[in-house]
PDB file of N, CA and C in Angstrom:
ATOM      1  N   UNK A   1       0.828  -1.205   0.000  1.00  0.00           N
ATOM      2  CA  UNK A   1       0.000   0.000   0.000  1.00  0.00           C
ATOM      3  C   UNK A   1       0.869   1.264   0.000  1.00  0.00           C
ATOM      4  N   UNK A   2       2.108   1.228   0.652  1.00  0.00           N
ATOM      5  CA  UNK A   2       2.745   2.310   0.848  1.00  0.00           C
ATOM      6  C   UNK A   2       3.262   2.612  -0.331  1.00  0.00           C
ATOM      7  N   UNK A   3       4.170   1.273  -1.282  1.00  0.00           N
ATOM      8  CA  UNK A   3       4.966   1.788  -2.317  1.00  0.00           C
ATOM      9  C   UNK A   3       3.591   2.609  -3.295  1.00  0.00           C
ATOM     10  N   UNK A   4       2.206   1.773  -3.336  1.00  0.00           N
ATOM     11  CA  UNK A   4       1.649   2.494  -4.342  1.00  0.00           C
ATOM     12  C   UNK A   4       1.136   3.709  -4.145  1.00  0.00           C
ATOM     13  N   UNK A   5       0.922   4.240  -2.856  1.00  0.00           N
ATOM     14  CA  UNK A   5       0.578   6.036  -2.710  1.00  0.00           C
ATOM     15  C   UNK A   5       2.463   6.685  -2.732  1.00  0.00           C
ATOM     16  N   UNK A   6       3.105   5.712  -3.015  1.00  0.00           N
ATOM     17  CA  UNK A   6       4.496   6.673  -3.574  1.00  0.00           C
ATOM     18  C   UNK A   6       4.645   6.705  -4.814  1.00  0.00           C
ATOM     19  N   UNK A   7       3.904   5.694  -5.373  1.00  0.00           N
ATOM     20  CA  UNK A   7       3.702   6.201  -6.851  1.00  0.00           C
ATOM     21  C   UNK A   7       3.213   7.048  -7.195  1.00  0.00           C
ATOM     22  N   UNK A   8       1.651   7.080  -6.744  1.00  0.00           N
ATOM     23  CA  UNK A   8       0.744   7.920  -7.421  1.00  0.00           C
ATOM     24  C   UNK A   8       1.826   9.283  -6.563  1.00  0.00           C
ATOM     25  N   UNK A   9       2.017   9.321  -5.859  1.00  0.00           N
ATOM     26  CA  UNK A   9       2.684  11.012  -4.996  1.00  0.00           C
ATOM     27  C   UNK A   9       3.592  11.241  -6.608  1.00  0.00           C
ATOM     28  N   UNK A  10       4.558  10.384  -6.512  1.00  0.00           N
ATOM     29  CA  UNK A  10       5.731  10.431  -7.352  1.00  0.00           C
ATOM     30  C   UNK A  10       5.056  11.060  -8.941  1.00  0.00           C
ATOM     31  N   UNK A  11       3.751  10.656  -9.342  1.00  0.00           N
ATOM     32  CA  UNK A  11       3.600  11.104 -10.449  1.00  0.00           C
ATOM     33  C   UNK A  11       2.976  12.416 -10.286  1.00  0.00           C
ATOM     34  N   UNK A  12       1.852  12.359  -8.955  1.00  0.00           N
ATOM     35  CA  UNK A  12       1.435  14.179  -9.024  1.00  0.00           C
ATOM     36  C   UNK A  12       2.749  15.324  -9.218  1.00  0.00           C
ATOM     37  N   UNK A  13       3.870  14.862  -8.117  1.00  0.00           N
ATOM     38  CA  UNK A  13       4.587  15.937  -8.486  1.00  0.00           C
ATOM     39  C   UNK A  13       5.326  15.848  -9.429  1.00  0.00           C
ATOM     40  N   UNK A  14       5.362  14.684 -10.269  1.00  0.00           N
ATOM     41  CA  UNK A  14       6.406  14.858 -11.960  1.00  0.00           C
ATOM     42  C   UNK A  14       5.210  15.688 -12.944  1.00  0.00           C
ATOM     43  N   UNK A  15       4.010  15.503 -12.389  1.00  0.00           N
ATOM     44  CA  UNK A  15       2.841  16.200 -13.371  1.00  0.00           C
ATOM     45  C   UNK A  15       3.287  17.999 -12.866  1.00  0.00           C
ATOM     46  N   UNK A  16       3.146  17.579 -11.487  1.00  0.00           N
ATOM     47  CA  UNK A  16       3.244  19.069 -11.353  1.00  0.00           C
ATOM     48  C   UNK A  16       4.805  19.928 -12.157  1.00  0.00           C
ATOM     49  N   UNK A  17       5.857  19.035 -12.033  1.00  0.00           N
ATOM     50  CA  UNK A  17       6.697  20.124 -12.232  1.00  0.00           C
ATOM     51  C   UNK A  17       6.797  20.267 -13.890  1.00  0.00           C
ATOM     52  N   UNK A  18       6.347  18.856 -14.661  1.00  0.00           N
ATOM     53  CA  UNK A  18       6.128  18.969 -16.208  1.00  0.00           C
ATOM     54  C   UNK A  18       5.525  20.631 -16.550  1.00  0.00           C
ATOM     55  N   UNK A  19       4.168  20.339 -16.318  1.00  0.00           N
ATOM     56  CA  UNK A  19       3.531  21.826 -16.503  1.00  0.00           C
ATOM     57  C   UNK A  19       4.186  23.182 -16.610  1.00  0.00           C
ATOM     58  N   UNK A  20       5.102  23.843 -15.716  1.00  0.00           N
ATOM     59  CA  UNK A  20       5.761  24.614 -16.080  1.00  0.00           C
ATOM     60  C   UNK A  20       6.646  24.141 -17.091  1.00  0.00           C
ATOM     61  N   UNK A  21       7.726  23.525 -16.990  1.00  0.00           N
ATOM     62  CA  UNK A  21       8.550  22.835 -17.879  1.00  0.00           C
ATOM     63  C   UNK A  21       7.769  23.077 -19.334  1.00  0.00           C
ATOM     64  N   UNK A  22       6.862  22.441 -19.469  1.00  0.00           N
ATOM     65  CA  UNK A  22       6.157  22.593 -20.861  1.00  0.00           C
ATOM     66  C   UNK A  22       5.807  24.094 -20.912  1.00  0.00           C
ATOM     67  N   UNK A  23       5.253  24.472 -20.135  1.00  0.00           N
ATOM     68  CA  UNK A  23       5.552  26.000 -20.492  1.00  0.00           C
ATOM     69  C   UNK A  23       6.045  27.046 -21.049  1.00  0.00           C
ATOM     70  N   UNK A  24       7.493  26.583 -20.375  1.00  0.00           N
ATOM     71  CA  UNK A  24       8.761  27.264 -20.807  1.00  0.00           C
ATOM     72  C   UNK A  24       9.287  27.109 -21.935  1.00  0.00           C
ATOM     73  N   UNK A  25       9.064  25.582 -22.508  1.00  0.00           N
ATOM     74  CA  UNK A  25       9.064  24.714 -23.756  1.00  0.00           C
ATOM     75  C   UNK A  25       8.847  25.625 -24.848  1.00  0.00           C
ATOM     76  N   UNK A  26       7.367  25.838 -24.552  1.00  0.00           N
ATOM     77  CA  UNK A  26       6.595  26.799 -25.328  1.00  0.00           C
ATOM     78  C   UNK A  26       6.811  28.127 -25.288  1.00  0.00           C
ATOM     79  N   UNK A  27       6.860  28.990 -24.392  1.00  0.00           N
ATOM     80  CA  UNK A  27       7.635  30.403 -24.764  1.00  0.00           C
ATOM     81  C   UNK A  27       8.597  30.336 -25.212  1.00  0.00           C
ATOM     82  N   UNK A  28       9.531  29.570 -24.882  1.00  0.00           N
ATOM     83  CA  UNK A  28      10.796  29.814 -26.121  1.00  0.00           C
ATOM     84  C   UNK A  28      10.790  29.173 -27.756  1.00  0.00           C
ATOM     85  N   UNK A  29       9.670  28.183 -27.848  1.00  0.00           N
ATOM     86  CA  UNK A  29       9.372  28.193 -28.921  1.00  0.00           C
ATOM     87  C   UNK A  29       8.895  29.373 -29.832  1.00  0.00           C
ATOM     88  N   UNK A  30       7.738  30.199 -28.731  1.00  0.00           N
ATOM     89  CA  UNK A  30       7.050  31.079 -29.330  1.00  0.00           C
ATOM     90  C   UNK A  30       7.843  32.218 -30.075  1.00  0.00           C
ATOM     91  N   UNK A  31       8.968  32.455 -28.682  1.00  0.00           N
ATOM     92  CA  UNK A  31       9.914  33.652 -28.963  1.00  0.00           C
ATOM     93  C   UNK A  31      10.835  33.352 -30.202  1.00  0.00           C
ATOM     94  N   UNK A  32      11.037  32.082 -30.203  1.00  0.00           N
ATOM     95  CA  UNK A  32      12.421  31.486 -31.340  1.00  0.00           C
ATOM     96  C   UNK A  32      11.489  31.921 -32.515  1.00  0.00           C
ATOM     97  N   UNK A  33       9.767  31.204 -32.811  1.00  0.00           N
ATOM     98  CA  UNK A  33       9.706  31.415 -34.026  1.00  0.00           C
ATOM     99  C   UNK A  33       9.476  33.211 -34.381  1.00  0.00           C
ATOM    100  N   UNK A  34       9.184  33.959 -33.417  1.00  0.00           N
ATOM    101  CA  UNK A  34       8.386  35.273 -33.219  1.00  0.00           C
ATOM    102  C   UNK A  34       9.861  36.431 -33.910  1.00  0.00           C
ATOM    103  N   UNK A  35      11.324  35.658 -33.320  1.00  0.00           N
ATOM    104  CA  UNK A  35      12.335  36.354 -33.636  1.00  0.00           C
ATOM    105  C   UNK A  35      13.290  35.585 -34.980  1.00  0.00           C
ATOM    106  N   UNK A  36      12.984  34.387 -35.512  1.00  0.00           N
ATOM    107  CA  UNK A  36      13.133  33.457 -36.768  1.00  0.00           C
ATOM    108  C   UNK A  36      12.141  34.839 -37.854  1.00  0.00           C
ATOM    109  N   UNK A  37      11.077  35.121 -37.450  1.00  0.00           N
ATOM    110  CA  UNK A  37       9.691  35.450 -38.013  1.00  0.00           C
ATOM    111  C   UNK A  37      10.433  37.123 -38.851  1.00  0.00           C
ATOM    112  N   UNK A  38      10.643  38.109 -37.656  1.00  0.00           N
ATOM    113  CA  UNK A  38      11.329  39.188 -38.136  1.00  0.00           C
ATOM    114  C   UNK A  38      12.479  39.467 -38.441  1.00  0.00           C
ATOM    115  N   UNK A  39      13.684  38.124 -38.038  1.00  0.00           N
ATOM    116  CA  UNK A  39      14.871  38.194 -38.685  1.00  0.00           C
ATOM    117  C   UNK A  39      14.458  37.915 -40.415  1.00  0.00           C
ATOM    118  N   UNK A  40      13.864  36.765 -40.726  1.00  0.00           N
ATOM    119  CA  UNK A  40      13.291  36.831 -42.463  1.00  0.00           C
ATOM    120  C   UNK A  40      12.787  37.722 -42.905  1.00  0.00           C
ATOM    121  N   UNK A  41      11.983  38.528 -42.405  1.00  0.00           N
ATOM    122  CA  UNK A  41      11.217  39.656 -42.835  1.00  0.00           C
ATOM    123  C   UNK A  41      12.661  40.740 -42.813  1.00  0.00           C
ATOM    124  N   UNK A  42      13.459  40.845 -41.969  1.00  0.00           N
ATOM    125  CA  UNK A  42      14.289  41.976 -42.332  1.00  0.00           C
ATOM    126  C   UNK A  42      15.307  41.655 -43.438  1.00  0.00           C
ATOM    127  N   UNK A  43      15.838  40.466 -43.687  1.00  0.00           N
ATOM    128  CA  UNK A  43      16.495  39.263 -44.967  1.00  0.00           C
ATOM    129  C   UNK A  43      15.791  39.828 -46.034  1.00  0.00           C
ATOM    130  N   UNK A  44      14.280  39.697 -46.336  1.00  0.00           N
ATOM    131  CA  UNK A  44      13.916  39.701 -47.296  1.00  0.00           C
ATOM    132  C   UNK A  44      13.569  41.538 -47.894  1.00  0.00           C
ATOM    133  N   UNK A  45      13.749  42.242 -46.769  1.00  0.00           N
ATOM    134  CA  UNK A  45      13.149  43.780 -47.172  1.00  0.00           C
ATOM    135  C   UNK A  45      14.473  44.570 -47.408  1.00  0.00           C
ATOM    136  N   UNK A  46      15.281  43.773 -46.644  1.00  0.00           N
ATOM    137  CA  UNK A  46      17.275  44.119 -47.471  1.00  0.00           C
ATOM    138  C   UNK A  46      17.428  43.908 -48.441  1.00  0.00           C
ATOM    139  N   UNK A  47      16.836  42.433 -48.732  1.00  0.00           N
ATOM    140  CA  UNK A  47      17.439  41.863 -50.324  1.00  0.00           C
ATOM    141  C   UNK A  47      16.284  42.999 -51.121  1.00  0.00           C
ATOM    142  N   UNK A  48      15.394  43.105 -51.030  1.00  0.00           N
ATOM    143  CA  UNK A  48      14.667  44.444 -51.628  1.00  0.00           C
ATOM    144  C   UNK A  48      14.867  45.101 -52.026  1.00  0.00           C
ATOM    145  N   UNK A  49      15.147  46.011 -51.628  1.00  0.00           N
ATOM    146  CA  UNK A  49      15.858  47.565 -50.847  1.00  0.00           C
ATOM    147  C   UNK A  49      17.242  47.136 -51.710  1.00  0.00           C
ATOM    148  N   UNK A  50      17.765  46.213 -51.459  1.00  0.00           N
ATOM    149  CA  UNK A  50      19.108  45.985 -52.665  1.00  0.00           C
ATOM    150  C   UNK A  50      18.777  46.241 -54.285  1.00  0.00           C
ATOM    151  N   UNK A  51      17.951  45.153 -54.266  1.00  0.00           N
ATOM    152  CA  UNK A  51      17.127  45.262 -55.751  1.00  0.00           C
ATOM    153  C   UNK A  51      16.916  45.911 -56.267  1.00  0.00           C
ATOM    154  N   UNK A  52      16.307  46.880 -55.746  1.00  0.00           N
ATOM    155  CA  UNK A  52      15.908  48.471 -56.127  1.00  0.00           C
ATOM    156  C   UNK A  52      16.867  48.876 -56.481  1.00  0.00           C
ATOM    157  N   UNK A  53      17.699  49.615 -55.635  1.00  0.00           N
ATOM    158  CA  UNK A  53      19.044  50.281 -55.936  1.00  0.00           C
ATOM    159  C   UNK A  53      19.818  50.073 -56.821  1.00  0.00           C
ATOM    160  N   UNK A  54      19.708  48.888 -57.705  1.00  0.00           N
ATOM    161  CA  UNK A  54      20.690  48.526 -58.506  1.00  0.00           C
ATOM    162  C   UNK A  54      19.645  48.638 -59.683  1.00  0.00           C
ATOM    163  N   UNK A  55      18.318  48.494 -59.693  1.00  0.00           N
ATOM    164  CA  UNK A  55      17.487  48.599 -60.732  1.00  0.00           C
ATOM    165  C   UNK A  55      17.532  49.678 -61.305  1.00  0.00           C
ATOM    166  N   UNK A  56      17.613  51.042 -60.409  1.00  0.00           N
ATOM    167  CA  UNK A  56      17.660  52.495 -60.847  1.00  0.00           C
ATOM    168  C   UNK A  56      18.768  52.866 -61.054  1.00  0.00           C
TER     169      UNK A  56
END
């Protein structure tokens, strides 16, 4: 009886500390793609902005 309420304990708090963990997972996903997102956008409005200049 004892080992199995050290299980179930053992998994509330691996649940509990997952949750943040996944969290964090995810904001730095968010941020990686959010700053991936406007580094291309500034790549592509350079190569632009190049284009031009050499067109005229």
């Amino acid at each position: 009886m004892a080992r199995i309420l050290l299980i179930v304990a053992a998994v509330i708090v691996g649940l509990m500390l997952i949750g943040p963990l996944l969290g964090f997972a995810f904001t730095l996903l968010k941020w990686g793609l959010i700053i991936g997102g406007v580094a291309l956008a500034v790549m592509f409005v350079s190569k632009w902005v190049k284009s031009n200049d050499h067109a005229h």
